[in-house]
PDB file of N, CA and C in Angstrom:
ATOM      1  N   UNK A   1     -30.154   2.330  -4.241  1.00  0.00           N
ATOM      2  CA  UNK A   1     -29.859   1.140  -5.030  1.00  0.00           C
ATOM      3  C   UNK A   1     -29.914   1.480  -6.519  1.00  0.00           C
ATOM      4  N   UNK A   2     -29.102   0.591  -7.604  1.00  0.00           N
ATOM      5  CA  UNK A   2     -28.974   1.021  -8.812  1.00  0.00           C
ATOM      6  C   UNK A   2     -30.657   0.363  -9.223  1.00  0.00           C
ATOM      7  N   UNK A   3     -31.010   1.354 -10.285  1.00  0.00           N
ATOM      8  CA  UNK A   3     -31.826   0.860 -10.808  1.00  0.00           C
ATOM      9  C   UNK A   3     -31.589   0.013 -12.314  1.00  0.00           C
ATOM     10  N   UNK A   4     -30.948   0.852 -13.149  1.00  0.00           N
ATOM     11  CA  UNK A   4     -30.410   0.308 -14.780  1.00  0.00           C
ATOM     12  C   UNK A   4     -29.638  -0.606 -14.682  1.00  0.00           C
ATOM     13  N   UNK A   5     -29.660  -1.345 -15.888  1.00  0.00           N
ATOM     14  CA  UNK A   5     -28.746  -2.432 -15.502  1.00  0.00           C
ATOM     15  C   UNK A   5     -27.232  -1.714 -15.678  1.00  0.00           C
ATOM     16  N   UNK A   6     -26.596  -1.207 -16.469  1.00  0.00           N
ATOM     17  CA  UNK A   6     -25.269  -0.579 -16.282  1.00  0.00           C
ATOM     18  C   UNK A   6     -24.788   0.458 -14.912  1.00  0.00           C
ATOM     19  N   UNK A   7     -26.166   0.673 -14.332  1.00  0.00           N
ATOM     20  CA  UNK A   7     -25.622   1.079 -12.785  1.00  0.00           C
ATOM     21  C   UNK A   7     -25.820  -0.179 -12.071  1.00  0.00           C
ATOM     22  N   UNK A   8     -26.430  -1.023 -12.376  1.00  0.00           N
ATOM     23  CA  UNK A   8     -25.848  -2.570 -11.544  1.00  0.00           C
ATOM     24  C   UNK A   8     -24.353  -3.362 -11.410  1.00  0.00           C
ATOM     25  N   UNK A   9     -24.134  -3.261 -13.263  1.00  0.00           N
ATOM     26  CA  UNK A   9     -23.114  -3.870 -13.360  1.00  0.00           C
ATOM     27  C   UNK A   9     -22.107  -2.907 -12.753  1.00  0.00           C
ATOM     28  N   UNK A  10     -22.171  -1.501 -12.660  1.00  0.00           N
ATOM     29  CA  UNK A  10     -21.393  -0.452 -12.190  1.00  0.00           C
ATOM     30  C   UNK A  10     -21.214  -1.094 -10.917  1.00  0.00           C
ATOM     31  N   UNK A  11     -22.074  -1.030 -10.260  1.00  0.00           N
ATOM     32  CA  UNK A  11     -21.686  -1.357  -8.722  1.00  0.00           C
ATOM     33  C   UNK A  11     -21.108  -2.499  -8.405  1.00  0.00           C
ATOM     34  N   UNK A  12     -21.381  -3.906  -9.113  1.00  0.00           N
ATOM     35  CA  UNK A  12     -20.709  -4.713  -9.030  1.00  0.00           C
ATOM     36  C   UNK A  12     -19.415  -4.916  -8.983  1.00  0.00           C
ATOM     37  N   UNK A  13     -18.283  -3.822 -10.574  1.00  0.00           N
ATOM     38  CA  UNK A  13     -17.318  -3.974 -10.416  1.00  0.00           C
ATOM     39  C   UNK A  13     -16.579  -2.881  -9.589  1.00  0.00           C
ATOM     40  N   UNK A  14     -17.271  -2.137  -8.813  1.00  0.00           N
ATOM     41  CA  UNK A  14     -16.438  -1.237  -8.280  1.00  0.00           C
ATOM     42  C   UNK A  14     -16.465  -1.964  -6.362  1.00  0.00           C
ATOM     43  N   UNK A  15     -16.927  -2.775  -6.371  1.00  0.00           N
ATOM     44  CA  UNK A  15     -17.312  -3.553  -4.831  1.00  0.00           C
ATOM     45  C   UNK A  15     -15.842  -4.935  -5.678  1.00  0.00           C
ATOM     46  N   UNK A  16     -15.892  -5.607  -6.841  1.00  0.00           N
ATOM     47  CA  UNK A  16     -14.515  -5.947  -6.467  1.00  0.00           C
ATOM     48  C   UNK A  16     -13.291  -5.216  -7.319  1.00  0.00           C
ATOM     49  N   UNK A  17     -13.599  -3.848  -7.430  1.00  0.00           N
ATOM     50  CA  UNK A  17     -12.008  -3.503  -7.739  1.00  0.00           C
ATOM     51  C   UNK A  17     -11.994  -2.713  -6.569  1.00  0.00           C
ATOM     52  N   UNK A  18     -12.487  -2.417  -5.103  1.00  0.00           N
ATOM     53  CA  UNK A  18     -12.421  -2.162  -3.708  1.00  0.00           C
ATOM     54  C   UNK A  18     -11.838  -3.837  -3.083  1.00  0.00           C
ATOM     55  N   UNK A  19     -11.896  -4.537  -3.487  1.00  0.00           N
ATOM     56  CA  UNK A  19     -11.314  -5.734  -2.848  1.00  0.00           C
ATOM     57  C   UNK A  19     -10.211  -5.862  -3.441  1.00  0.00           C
ATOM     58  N   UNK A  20      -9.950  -5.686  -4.480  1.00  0.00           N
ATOM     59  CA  UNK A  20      -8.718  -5.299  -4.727  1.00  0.00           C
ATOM     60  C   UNK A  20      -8.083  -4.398  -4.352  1.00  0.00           C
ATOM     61  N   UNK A  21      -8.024  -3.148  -4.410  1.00  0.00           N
ATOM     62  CA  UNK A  21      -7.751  -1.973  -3.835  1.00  0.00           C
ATOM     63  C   UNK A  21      -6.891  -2.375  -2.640  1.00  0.00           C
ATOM     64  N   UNK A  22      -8.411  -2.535  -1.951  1.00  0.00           N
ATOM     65  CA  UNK A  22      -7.954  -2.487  -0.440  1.00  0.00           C
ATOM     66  C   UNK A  22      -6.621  -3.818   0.195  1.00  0.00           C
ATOM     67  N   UNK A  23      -6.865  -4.768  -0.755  1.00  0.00           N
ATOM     68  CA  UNK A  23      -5.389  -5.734  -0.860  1.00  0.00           C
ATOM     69  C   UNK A  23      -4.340  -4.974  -0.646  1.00  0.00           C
ATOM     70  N   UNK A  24      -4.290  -4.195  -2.009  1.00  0.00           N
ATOM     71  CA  UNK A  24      -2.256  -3.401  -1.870  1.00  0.00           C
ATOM     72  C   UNK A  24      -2.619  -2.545  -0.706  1.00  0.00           C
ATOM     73  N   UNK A  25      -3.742  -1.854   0.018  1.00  0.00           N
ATOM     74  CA  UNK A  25      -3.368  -0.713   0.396  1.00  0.00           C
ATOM     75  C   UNK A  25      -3.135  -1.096   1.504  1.00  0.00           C
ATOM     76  N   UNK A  26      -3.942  -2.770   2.230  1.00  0.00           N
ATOM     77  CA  UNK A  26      -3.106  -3.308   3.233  1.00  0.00           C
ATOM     78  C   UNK A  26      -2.019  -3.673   2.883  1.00  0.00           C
ATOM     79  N   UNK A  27      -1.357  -4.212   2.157  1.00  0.00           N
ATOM     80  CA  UNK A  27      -0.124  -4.708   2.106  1.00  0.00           C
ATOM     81  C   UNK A  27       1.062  -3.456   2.425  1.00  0.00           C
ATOM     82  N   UNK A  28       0.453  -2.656   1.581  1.00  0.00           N
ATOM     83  CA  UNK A  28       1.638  -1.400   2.156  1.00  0.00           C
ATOM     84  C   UNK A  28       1.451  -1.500   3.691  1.00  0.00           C
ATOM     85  N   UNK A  29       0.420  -1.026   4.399  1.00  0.00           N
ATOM     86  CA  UNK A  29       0.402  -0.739   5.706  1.00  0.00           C
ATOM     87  C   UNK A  29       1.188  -1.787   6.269  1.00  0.00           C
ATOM     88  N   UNK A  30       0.924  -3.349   6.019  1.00  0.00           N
ATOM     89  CA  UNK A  30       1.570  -4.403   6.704  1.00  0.00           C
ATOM     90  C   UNK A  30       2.927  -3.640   6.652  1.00  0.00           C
ATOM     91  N   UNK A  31       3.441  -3.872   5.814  1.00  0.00           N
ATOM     92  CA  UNK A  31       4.961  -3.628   5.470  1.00  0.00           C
ATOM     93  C   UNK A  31       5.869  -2.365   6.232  1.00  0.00           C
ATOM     94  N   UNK A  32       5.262  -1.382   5.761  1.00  0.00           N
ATOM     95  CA  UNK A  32       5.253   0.230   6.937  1.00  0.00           C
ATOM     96  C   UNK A  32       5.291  -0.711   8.265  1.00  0.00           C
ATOM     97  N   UNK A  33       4.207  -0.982   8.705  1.00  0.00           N
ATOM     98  CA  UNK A  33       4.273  -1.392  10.447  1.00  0.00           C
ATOM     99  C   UNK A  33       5.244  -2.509  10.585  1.00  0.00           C
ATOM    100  N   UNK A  34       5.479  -3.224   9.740  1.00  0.00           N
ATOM    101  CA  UNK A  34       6.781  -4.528  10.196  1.00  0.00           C
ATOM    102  C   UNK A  34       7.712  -3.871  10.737  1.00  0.00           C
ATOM    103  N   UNK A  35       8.305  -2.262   9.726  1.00  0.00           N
ATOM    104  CA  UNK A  35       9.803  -1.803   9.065  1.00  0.00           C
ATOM    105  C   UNK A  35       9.460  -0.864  10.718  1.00  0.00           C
ATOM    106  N   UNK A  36       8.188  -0.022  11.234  1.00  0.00           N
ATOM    107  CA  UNK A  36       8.020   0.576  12.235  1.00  0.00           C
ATOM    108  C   UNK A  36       8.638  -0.451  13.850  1.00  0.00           C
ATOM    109  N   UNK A  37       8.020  -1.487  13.719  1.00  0.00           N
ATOM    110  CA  UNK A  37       8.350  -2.376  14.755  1.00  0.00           C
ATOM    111  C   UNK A  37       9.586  -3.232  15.017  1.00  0.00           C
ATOM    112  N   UNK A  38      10.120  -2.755  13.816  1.00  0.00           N
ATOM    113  CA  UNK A  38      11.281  -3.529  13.512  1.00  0.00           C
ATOM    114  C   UNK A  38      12.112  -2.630  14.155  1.00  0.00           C
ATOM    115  N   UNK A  39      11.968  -1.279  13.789  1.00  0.00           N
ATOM    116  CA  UNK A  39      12.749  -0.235  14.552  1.00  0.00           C
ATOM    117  C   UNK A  39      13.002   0.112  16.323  1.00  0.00           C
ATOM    118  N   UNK A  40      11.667  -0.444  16.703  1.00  0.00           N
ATOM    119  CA  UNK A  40      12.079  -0.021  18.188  1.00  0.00           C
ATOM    120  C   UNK A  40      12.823  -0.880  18.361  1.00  0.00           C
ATOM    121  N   UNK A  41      13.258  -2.449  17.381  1.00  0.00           N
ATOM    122  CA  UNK A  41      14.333  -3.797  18.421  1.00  0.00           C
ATOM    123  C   UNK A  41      15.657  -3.648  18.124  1.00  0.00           C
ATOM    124  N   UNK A  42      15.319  -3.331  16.401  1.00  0.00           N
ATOM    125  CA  UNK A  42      16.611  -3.804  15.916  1.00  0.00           C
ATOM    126  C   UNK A  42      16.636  -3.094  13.910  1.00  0.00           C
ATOM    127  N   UNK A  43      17.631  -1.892  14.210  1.00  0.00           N
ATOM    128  CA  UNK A  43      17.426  -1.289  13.021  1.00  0.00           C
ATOM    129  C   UNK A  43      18.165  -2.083  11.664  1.00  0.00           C
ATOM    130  N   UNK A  44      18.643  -2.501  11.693  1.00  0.00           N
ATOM    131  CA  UNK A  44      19.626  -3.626  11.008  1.00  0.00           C
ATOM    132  C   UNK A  44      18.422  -4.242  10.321  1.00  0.00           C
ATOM    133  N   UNK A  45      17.380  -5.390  11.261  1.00  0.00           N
ATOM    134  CA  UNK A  45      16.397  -5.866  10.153  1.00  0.00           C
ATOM    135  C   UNK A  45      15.648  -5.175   9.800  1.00  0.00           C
ATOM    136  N   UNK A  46      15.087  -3.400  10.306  1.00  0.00           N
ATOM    137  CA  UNK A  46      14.319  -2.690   9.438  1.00  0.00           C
ATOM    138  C   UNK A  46      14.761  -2.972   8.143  1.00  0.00           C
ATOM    139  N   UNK A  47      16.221  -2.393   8.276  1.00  0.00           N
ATOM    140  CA  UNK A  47      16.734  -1.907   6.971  1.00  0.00           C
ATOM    141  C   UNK A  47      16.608  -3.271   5.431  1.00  0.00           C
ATOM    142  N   UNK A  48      16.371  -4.548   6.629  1.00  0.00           N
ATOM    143  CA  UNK A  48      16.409  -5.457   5.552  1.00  0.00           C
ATOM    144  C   UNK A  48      14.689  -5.859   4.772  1.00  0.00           C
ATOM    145  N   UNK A  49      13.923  -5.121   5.964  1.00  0.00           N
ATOM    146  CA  UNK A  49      12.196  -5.088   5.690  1.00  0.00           C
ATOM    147  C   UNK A  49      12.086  -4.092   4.272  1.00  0.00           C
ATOM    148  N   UNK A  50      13.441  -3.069   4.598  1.00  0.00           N
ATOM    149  CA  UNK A  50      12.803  -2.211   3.523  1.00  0.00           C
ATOM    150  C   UNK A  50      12.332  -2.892   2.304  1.00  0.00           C
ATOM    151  N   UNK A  51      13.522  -2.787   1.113  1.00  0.00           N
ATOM    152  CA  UNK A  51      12.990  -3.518  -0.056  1.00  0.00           C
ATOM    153  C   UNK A  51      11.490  -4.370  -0.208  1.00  0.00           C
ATOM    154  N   UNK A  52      11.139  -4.866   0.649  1.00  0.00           N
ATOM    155  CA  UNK A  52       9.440  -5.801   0.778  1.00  0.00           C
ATOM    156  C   UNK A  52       8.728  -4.349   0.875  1.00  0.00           C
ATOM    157  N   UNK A  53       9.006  -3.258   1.522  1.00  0.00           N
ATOM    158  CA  UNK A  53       8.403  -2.280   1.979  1.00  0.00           C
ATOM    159  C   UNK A  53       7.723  -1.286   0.759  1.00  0.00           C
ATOM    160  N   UNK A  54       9.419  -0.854   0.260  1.00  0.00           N
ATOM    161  CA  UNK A  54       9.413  -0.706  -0.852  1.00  0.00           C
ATOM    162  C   UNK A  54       8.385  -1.060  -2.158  1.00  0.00           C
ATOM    163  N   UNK A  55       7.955  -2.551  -2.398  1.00  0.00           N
ATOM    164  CA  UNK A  55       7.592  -3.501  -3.633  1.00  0.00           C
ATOM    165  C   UNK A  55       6.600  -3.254  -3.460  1.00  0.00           C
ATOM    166  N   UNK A  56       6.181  -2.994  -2.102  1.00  0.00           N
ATOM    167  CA  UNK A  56       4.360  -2.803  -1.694  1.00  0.00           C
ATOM    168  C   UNK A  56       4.109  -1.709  -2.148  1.00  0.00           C
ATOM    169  N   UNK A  57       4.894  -0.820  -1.970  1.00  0.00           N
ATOM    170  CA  UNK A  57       4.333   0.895  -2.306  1.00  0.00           C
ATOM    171  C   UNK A  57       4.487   0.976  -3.713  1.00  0.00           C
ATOM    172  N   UNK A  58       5.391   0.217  -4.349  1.00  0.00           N
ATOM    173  CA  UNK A  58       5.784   0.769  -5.497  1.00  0.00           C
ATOM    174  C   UNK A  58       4.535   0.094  -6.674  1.00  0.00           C
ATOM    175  N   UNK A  59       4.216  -0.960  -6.296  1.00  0.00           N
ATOM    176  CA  UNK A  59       2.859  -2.215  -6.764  1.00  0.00           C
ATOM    177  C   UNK A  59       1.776  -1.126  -6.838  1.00  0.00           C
ATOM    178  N   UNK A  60       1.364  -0.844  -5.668  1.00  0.00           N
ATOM    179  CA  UNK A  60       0.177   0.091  -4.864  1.00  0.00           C
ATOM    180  C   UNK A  60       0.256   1.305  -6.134  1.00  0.00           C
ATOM    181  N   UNK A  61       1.304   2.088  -6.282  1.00  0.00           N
ATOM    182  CA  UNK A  61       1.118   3.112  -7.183  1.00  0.00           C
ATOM    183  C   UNK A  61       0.944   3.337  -8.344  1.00  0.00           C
ATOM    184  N   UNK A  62       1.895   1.887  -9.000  1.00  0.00           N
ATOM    185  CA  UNK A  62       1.316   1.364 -10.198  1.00  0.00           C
ATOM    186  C   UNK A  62      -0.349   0.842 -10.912  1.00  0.00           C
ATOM    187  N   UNK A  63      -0.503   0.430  -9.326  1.00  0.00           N
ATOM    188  CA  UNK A  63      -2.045   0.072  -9.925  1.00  0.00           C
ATOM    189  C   UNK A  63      -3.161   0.962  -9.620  1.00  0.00           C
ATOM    190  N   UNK A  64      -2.275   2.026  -9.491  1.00  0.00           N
ATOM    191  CA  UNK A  64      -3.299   3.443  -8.941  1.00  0.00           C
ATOM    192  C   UNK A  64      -3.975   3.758  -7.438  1.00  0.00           C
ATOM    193  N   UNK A  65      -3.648   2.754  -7.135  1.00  0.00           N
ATOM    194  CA  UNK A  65      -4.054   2.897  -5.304  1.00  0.00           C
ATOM    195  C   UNK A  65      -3.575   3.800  -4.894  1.00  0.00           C
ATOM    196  N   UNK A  66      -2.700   4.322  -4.767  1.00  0.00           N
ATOM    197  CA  UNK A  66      -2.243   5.670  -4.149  1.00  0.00           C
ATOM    198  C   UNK A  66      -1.325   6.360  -5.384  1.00  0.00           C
ATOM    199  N   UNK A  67      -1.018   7.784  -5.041  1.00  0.00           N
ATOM    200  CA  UNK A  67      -0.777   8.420  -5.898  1.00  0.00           C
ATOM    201  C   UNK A  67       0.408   8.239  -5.960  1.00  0.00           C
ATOM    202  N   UNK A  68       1.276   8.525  -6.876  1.00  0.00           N
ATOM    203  CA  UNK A  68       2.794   8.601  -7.092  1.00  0.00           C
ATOM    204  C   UNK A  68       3.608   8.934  -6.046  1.00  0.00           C
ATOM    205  N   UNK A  69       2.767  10.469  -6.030  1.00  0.00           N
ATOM    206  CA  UNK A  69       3.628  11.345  -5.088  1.00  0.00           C
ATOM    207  C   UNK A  69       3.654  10.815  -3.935  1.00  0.00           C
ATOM    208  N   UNK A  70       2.715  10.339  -3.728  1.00  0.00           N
ATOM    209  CA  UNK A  70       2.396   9.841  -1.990  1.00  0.00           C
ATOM    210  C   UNK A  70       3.169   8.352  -1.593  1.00  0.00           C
ATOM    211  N   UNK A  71       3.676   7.928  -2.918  1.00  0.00           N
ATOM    212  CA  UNK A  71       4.071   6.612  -2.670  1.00  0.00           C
ATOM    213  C   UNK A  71       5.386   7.127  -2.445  1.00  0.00           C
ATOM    214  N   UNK A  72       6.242   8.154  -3.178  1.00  0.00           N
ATOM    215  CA  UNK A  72       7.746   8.900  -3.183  1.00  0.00           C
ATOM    216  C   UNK A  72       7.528   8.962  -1.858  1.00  0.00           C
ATOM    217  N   UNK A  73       6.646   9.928  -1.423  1.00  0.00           N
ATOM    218  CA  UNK A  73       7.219  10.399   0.072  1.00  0.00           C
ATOM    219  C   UNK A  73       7.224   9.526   0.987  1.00  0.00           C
ATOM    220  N   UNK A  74       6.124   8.248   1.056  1.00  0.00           N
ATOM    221  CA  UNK A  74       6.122   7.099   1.932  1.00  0.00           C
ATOM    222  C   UNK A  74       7.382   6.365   2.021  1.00  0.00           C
ATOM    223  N   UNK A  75       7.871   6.159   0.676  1.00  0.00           N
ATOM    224  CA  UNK A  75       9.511   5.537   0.810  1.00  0.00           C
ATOM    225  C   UNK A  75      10.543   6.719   1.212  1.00  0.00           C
ATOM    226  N   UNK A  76      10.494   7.652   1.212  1.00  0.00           N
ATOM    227  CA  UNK A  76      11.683   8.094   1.706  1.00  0.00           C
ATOM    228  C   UNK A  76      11.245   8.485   3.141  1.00  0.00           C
ATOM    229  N   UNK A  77      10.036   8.728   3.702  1.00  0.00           N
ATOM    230  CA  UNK A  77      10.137   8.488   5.295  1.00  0.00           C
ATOM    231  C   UNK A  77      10.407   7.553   5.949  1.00  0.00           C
ATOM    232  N   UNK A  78      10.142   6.214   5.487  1.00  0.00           N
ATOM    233  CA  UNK A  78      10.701   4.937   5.666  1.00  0.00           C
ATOM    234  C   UNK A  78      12.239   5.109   5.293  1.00  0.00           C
ATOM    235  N   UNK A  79      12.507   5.188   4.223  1.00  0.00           N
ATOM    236  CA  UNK A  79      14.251   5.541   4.464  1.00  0.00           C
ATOM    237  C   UNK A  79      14.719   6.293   5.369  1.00  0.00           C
ATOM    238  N   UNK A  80      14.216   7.288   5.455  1.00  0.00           N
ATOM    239  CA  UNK A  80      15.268   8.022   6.871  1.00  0.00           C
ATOM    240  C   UNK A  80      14.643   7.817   7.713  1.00  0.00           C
ATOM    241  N   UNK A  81      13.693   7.123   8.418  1.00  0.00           N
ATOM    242  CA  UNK A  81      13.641   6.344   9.391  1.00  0.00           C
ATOM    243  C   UNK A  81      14.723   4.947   9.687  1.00  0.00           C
ATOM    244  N   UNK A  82      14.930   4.715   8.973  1.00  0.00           N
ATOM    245  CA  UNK A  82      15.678   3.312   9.173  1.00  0.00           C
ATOM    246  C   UNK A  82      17.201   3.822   8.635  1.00  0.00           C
ATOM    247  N   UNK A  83      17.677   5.130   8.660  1.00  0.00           N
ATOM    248  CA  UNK A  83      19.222   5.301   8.664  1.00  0.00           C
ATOM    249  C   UNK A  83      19.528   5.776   9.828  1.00  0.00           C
TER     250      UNK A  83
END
């Protein structure tokens, strides 16, 4: 446990910028698994999941949740999945 008060307040904001965090990093996943499930019915509405798919990853990297690179390669496996 923190003892000082600036390792208090430390812990405080890092418990809600993890609730944040973890927001986009579900939202990507939602989005990935829609565009995944979308694929075994009907590739037509993957392709229309993308863009939402897309906004999630691209949000997510901006606000530092995942890295750049990792957000590039997530959209283009999702793209050639769904061509």
């Amino acid at each position: 446990m923190p003892i000082s008060d600036s390792a208090k307040k430390s812990l405080r904001v890092s418990k809600r910028k993890k609730i944040v965090n973890d927001r986009y990093r579900k939202s990507v996943k939602d989005a990935t698994k829609a565009i995944e499930k979308a694929l075994k019915d009907d590739k037509k509405k993957a392709k229309e999941l993308l863009p939402k798919a897309y906004k999630a990853i691209d949000k997510a990297a901006k606000r530092g949740v995942i890295k750049k690179n990792t957000a590039s390669r997530r959209k283009a496996k999702l793209s050639r999945a769904t061509k």
